[in-house]
N, C-alpha and C. Protein backbone atom coordinates (compact mmCIF):
# COMPACT_ATOMS: atom_id res chain seq x y z
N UNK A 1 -41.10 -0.63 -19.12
CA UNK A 1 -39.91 0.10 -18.67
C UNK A 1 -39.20 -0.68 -17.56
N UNK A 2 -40.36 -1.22 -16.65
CA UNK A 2 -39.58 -1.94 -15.30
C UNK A 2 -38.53 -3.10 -15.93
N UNK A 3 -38.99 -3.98 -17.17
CA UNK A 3 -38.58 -5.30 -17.76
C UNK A 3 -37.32 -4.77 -18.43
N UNK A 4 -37.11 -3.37 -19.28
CA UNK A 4 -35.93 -2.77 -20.34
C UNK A 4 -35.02 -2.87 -19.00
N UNK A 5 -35.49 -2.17 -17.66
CA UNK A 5 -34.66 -1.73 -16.77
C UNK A 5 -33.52 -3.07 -16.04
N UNK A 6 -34.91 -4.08 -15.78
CA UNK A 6 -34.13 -5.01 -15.45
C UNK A 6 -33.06 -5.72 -15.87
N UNK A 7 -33.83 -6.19 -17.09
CA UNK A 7 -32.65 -6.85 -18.47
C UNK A 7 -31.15 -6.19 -18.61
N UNK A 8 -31.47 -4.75 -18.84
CA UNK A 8 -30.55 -4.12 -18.47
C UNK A 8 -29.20 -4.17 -17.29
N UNK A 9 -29.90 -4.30 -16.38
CA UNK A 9 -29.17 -4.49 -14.93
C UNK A 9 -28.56 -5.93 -15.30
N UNK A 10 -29.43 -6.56 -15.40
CA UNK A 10 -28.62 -7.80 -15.85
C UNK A 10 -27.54 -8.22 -16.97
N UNK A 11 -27.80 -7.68 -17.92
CA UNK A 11 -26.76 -7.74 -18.77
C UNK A 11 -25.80 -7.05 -18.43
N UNK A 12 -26.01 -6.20 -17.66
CA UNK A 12 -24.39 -5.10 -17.47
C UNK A 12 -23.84 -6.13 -15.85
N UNK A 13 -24.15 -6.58 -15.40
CA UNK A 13 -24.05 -7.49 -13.79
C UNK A 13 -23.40 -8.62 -14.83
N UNK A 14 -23.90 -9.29 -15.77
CA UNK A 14 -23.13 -10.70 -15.98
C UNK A 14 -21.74 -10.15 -17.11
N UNK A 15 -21.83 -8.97 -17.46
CA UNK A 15 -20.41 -8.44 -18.25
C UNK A 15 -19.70 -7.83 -17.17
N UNK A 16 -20.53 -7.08 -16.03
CA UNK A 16 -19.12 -6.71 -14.91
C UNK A 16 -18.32 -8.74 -14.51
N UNK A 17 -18.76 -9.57 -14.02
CA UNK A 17 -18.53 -10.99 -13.79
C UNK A 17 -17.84 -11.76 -14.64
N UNK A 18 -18.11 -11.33 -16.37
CA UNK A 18 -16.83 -11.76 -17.23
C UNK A 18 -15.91 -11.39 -17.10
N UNK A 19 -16.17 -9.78 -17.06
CA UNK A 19 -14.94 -9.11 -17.01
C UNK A 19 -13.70 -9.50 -15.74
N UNK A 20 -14.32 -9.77 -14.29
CA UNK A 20 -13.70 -10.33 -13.56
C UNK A 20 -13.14 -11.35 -13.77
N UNK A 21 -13.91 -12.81 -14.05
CA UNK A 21 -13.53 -14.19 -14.38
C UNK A 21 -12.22 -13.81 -14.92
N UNK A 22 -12.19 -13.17 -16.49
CA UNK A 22 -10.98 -12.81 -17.23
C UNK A 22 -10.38 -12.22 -16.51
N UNK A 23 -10.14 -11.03 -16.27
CA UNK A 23 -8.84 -10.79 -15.24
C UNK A 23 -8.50 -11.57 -13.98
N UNK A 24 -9.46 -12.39 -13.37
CA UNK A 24 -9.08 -13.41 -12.13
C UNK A 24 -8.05 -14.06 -13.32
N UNK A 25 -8.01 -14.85 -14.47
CA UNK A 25 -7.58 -15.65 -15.08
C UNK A 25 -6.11 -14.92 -15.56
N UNK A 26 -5.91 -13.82 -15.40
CA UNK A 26 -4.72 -13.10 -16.05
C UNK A 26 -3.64 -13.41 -14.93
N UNK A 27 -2.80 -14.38 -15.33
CA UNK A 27 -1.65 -14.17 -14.18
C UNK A 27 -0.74 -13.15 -14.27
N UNK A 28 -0.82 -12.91 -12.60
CA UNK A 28 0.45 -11.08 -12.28
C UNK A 28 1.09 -12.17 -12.84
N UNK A 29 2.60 -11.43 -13.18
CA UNK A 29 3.65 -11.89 -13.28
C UNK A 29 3.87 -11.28 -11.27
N UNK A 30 5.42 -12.85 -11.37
CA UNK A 30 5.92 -12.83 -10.08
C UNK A 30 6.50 -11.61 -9.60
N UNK A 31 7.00 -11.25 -8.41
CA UNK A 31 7.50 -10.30 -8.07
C UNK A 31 8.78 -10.60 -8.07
N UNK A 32 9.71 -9.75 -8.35
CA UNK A 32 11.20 -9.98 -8.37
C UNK A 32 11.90 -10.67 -7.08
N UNK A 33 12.81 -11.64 -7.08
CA UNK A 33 13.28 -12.04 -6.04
C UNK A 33 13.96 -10.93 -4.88
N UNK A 34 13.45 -11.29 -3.88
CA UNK A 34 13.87 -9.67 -2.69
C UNK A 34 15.46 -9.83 -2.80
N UNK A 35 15.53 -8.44 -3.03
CA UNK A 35 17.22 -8.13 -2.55
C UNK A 35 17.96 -8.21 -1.07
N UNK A 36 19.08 -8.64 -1.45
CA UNK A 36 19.66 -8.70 -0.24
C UNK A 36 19.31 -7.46 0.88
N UNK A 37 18.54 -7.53 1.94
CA UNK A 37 18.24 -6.49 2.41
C UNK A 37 19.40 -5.66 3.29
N UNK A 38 20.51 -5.55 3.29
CA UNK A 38 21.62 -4.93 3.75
C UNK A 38 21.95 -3.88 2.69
N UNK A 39 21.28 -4.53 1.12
CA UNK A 39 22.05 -3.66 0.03
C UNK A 39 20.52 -2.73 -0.18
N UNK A 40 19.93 -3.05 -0.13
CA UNK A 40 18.58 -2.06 -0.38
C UNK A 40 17.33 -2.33 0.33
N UNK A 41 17.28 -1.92 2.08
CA UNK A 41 16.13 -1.99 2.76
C UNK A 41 15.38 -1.38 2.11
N UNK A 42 14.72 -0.38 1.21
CA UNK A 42 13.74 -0.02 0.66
C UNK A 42 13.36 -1.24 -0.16
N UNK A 43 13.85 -1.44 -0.98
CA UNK A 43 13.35 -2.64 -2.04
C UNK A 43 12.46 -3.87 -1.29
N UNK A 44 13.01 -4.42 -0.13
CA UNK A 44 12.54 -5.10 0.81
C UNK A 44 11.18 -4.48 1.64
N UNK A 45 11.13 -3.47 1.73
CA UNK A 45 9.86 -2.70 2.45
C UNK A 45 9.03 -2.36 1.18
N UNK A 46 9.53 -2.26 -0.01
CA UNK A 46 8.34 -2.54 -0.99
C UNK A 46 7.68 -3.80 -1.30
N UNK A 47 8.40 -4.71 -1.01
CA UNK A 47 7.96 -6.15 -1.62
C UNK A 47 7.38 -6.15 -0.40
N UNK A 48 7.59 -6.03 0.56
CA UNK A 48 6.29 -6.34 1.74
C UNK A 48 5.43 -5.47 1.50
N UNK A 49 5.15 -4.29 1.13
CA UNK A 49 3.93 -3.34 1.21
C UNK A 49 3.24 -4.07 -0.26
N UNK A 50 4.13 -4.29 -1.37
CA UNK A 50 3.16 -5.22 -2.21
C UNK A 50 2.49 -6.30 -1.99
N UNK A 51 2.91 -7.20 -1.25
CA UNK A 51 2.47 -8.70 -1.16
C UNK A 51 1.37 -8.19 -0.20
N UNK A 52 1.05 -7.09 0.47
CA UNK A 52 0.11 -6.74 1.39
C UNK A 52 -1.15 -6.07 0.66
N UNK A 53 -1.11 -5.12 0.19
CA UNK A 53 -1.97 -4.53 -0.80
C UNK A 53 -2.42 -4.81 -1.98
N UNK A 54 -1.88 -5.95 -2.38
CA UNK A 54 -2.23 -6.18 -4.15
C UNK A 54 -1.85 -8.01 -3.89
N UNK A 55 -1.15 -8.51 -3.17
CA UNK A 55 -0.99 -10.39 -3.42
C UNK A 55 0.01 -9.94 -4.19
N UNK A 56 0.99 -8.67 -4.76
CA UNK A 56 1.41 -8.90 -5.87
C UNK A 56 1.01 -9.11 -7.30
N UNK A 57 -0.23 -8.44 -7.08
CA UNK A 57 -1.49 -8.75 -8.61
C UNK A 57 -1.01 -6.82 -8.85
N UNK A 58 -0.59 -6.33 -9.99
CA UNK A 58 -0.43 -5.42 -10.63
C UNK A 58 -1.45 -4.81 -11.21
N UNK A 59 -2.69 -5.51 -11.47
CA UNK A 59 -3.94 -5.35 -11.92
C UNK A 59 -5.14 -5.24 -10.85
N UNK A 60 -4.72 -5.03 -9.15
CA UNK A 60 -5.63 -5.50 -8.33
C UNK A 60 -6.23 -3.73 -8.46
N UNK A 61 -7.72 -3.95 -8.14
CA UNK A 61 -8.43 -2.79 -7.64
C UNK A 61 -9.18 -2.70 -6.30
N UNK A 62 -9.03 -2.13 -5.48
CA UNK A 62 -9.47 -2.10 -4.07
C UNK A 62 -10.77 -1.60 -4.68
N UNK A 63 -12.16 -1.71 -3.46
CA UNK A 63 -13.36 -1.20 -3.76
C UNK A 63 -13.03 0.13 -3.85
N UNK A 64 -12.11 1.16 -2.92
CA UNK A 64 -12.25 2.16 -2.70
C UNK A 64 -11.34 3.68 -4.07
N UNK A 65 -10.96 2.50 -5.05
CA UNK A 65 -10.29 3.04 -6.00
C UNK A 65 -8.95 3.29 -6.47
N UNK A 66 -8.04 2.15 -5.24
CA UNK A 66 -6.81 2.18 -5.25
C UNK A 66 -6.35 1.25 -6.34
N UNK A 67 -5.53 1.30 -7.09
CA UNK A 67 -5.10 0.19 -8.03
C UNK A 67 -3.57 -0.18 -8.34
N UNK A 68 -3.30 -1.20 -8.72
CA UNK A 68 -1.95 -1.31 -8.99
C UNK A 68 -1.33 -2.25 -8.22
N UNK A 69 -0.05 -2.66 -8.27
CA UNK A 69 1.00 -3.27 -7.14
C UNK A 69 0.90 -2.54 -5.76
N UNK A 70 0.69 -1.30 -5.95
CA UNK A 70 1.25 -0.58 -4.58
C UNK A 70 0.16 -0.32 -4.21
N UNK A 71 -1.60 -0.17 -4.99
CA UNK A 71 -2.59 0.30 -4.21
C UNK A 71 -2.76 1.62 -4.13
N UNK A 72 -2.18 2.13 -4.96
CA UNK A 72 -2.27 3.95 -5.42
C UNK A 72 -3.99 4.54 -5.54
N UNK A 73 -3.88 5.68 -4.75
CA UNK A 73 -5.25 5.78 -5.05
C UNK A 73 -4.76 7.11 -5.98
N UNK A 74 -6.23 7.54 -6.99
CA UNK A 74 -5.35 8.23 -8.76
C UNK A 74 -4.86 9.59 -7.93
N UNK A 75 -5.46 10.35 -6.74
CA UNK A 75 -4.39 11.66 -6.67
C UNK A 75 -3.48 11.63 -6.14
N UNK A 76 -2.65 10.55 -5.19
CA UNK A 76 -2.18 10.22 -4.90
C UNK A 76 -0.74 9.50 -5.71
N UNK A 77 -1.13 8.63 -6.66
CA UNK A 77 -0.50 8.99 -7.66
C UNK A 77 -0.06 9.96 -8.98
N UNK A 78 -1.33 10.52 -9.06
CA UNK A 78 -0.70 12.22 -9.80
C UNK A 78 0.44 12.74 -9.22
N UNK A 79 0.17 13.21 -7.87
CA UNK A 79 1.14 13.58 -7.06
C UNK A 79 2.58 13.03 -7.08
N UNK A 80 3.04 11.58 -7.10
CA UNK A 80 4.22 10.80 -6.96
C UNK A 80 4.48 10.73 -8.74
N UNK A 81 4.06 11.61 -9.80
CA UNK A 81 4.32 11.44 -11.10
C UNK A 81 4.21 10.82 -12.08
N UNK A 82 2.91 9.46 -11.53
CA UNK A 82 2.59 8.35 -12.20
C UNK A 82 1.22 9.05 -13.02
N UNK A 83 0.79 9.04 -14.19
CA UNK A 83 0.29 9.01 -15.39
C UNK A 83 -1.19 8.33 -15.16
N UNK A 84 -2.46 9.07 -14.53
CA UNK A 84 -3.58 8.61 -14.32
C UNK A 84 -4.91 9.62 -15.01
N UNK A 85 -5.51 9.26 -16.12
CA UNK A 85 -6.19 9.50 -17.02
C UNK A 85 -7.18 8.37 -17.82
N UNK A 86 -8.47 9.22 -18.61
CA UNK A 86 -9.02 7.90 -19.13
C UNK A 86 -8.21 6.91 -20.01
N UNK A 87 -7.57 7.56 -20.53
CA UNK A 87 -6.57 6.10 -21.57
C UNK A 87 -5.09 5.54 -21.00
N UNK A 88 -4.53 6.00 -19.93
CA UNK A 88 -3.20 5.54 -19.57
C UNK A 88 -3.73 5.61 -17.77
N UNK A 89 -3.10 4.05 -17.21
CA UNK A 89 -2.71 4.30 -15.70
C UNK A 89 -1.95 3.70 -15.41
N UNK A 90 -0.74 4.50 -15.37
CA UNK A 90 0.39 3.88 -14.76
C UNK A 90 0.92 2.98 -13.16
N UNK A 91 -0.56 2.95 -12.65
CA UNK A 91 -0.15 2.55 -11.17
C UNK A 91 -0.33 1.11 -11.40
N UNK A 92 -0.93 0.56 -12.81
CA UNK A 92 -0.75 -1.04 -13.32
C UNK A 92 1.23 -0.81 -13.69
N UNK A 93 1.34 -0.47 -14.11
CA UNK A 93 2.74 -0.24 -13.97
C UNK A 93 3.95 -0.44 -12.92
N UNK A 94 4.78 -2.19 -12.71
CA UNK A 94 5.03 -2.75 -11.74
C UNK A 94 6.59 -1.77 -11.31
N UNK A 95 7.15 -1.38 -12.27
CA UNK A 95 8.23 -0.59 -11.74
C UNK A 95 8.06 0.92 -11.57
N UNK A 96 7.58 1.68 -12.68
CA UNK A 96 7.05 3.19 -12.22
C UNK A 96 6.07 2.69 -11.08
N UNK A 97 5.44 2.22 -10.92
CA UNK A 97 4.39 2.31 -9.16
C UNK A 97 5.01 2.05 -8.44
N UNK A 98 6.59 1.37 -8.27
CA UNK A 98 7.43 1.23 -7.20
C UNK A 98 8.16 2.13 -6.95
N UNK A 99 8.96 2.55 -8.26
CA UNK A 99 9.50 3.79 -7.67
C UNK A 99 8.61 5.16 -7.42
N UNK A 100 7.45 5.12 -7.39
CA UNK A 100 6.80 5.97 -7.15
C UNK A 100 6.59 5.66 -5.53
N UNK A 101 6.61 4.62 -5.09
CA UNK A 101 5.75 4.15 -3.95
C UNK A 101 7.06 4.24 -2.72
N UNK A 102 8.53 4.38 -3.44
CA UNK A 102 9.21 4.37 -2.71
C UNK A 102 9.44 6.12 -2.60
N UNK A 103 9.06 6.70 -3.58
CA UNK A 103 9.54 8.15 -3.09
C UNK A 103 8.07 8.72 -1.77
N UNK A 104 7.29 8.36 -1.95
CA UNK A 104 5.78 8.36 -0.90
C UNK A 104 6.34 7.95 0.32
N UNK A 105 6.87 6.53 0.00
CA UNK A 105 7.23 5.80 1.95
C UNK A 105 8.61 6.97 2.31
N UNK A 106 9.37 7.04 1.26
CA UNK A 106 10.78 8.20 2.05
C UNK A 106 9.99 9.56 2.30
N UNK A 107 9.16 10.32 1.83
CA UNK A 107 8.65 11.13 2.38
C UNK A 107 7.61 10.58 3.59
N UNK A 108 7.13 10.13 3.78
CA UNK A 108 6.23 9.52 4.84
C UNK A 108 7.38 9.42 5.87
N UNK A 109 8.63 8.88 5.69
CA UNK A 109 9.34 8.22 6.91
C UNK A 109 9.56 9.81 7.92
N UNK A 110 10.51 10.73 6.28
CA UNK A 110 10.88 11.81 6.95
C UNK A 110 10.18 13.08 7.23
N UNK A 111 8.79 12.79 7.36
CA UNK A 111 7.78 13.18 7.79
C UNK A 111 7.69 13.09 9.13
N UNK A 112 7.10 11.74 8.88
CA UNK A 112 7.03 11.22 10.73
C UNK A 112 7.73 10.67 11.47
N UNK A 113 9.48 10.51 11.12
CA UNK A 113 10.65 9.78 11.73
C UNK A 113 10.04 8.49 12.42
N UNK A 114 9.41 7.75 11.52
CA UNK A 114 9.38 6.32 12.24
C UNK A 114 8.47 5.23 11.27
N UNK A 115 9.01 4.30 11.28
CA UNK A 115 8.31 3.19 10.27
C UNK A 115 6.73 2.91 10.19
N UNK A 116 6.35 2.89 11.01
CA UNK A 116 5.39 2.22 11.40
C UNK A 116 4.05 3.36 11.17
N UNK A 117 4.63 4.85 11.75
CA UNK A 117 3.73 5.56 10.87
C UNK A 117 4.15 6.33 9.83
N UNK A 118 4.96 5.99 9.19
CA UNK A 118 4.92 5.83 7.92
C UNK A 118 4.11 5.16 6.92
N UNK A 119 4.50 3.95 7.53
CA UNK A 119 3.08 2.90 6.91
C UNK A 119 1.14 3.09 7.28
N UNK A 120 1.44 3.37 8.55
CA UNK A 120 -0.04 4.15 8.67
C UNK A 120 -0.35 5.13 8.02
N UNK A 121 0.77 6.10 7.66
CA UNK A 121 0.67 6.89 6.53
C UNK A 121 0.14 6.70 5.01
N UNK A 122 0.39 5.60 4.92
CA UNK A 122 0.43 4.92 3.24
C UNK A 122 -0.94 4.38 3.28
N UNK A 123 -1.31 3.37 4.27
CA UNK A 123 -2.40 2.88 4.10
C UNK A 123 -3.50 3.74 4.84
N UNK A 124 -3.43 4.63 5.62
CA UNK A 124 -4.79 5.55 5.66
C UNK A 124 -4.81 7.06 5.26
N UNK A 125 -3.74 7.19 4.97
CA UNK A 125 -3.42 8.91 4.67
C UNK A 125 -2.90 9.34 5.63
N UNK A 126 -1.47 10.35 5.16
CA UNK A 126 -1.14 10.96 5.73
C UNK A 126 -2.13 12.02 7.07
N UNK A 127 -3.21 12.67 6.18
CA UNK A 127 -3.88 13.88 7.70
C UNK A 127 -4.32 12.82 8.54
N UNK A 128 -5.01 11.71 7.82
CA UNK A 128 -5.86 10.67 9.28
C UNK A 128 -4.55 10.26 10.37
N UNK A 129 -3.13 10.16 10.19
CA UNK A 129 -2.25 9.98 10.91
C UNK A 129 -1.92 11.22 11.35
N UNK A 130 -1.73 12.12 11.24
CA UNK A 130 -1.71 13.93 11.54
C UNK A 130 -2.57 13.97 12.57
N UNK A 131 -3.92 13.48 12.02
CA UNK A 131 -5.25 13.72 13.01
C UNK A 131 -5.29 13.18 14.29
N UNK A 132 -4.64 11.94 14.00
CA UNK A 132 -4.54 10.75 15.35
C UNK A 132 -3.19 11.53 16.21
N UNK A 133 -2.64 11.64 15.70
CA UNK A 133 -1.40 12.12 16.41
C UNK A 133 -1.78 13.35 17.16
N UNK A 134 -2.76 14.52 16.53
CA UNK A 134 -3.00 15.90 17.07
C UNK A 134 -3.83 15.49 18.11
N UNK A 135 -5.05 14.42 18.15
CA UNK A 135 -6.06 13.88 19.23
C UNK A 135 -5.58 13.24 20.26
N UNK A 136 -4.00 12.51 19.74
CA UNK A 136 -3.60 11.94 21.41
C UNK A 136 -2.63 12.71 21.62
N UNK A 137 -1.90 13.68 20.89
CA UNK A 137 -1.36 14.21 21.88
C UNK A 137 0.36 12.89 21.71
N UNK A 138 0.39 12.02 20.96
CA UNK A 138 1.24 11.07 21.09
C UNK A 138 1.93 11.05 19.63
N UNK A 139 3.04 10.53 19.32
CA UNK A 139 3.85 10.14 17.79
C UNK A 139 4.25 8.70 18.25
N UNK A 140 3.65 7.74 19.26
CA UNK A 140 4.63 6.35 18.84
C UNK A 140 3.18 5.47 18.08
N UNK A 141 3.28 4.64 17.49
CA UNK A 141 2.34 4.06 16.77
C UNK A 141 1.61 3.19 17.92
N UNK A 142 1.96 2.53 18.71
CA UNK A 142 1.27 1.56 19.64
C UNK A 142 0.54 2.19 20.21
N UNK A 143 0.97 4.06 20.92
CA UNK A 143 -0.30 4.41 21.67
C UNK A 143 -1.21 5.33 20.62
N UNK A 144 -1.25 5.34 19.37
CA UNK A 144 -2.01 5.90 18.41
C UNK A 144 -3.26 4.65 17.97
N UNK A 145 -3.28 3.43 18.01
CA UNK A 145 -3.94 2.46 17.99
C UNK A 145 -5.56 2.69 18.20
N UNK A 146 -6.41 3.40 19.18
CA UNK A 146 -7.48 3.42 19.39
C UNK A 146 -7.74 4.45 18.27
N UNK A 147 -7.29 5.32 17.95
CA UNK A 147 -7.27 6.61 16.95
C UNK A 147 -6.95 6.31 15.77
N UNK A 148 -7.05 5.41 15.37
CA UNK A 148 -6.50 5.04 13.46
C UNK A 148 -7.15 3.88 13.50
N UNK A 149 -8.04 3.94 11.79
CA UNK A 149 -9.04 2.97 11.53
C UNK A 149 -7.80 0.95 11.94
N UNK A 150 -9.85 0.19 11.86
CA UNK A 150 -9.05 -1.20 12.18
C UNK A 150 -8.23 -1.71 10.91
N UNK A 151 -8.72 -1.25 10.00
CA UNK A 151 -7.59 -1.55 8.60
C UNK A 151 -5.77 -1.26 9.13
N UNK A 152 -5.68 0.02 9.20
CA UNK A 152 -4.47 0.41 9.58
C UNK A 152 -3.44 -0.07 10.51
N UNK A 153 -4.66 -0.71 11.68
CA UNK A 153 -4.22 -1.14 12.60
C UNK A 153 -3.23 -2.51 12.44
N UNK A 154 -4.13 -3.47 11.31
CA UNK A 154 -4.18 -4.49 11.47
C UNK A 154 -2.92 -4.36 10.10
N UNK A 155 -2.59 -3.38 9.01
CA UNK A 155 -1.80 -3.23 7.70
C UNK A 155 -0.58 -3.15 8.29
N UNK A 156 -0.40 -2.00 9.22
CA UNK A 156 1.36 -2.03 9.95
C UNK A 156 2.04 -3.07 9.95
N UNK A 157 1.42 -3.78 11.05
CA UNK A 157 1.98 -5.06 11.40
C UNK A 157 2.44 -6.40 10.47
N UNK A 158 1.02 -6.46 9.61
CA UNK A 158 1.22 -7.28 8.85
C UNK A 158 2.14 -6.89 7.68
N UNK A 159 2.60 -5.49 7.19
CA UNK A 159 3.61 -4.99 6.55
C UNK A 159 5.24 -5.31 7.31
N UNK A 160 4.86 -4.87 8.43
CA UNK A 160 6.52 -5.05 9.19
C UNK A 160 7.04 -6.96 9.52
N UNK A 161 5.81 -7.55 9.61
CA UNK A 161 6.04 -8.81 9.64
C UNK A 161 6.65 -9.07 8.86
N UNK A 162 6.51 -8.63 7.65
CA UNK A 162 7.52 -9.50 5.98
C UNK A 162 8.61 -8.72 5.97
N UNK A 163 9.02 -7.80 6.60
CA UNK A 163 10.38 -7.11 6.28
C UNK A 163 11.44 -7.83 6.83
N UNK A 164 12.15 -8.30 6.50
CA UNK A 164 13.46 -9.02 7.11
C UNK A 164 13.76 -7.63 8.21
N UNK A 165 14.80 -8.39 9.80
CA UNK A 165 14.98 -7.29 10.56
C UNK A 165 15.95 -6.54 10.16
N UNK A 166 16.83 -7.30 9.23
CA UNK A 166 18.47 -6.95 8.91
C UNK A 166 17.63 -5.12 8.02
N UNK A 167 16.71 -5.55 7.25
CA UNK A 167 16.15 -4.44 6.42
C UNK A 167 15.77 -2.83 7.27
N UNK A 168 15.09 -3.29 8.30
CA UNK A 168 14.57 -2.37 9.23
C UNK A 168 15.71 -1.87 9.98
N UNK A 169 16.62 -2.44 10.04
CA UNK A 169 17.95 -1.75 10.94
C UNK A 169 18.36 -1.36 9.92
N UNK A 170 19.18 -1.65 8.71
CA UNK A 170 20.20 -1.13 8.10
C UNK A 170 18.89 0.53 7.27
N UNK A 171 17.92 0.40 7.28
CA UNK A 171 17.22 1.62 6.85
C UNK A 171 16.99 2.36 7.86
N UNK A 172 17.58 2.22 9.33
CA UNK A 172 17.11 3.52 10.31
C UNK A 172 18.32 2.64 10.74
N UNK A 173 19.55 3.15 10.74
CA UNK A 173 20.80 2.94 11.64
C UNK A 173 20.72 3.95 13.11
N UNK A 174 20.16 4.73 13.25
CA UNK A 174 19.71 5.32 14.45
C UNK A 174 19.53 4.30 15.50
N UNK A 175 18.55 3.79 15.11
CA UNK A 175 18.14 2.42 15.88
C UNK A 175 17.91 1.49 15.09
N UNK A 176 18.86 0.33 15.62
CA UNK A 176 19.39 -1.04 15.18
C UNK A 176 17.63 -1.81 15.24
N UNK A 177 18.53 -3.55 15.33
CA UNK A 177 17.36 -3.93 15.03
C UNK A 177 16.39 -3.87 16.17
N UNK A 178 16.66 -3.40 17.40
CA UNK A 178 15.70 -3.09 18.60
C UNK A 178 14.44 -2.51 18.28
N UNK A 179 14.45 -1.30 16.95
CA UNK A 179 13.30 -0.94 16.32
C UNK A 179 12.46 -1.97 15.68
N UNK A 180 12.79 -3.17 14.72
CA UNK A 180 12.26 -4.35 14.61
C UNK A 180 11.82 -5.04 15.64
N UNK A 181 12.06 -5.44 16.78
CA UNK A 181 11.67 -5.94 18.03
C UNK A 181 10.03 -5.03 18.02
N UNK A 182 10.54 -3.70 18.57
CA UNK A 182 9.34 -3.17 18.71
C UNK A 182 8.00 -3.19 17.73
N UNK A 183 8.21 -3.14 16.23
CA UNK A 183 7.10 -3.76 15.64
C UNK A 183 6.46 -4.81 15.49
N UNK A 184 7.16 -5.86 15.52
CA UNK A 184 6.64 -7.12 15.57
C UNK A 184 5.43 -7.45 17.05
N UNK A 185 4.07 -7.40 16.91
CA UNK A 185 3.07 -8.07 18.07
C UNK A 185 3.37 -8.63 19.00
């Protein structure tokens, strides 16, 4: 029984490892060239939240069960209208997972009126940003920092880094690009 068991383990360990090799070998297709970000700061804040979560691999799977361009985890995408079941998942799906991912970040923004936890929104969940916010007592993202995992910490930034500033101003005309200033480290 110990020898069926092992063999076992092993044969299913060197078919999980093909199975990788082959999809390592599947090239994403590229991501669309970014739009002028004056004409569509969203489009621009997606191509940075992609190139962050996925390399732009449409096929990527996080350990924790997120998949896709955007990193959808499946109720999460139920919710935004994308198609997650044993035979169809639409979050491999490079344009439905975007426009899905953009109706998530516009509710996230006008949720928490501000970019940055918005994006802490996306990458740790909305309540864990609720939670941090109810424990300090605070809504700006810099003094929420000790209170939101080191993933999150470290996803903001590196999300707001790729956004052109022209993008971040012309999507919160409230505040120009002075709000870009403030995200950038």
């Amino acid at each position: 029984e110990l020898w069926r068991r092992l063999y076992r383990d092993r044969i299913s360990r060197l078919a999980d490892e093909a199975v990788g090799r082959i999809l390592a070998r599947v090239e994403a297709p590229p991501l669309p060239p970014a739009a002028a970000p004056e004409a569509d700061p969203m489009r621009a804040i997606l191509q940075s939240v992609a190139r962050v979560e996925s390399g732009g691999n449409p096929l990527a799977l996080s350990p924790k069960g997120a998949r896709g361009l955007m990193q959808f985890m499946p109720e999460t995408a139920r919710h935004y209208g994308l198609r997650v079941d044993g035979t169809t998942d639409e979050r491999t799906d490079p344009a439905k997972s975007e426009a899905a991912a953009s109706r998530y970040l516009t509710d996230l923004f006008a949720h928490f009126g501000d970019w940055r936890l918005a994006l802490a929104g996306y990458n740790a969940g909305e309540a864990r940003v609720e939670q941090a916010i109810h424990r300090s007592g605070l809504r700006e993202f810099n003094m929420l920092l000790s209170f939101l995992p080191d993933e999150t910490r470290r996803y903001v930034p590196a999300v707001m880094n790729r956004v052109p500033a022209q993008a971040m101003s012309a999507s919160n005309p409230e505040r120009p690009a002075r709000v870009f200033a403030l995200l950038t480290p």
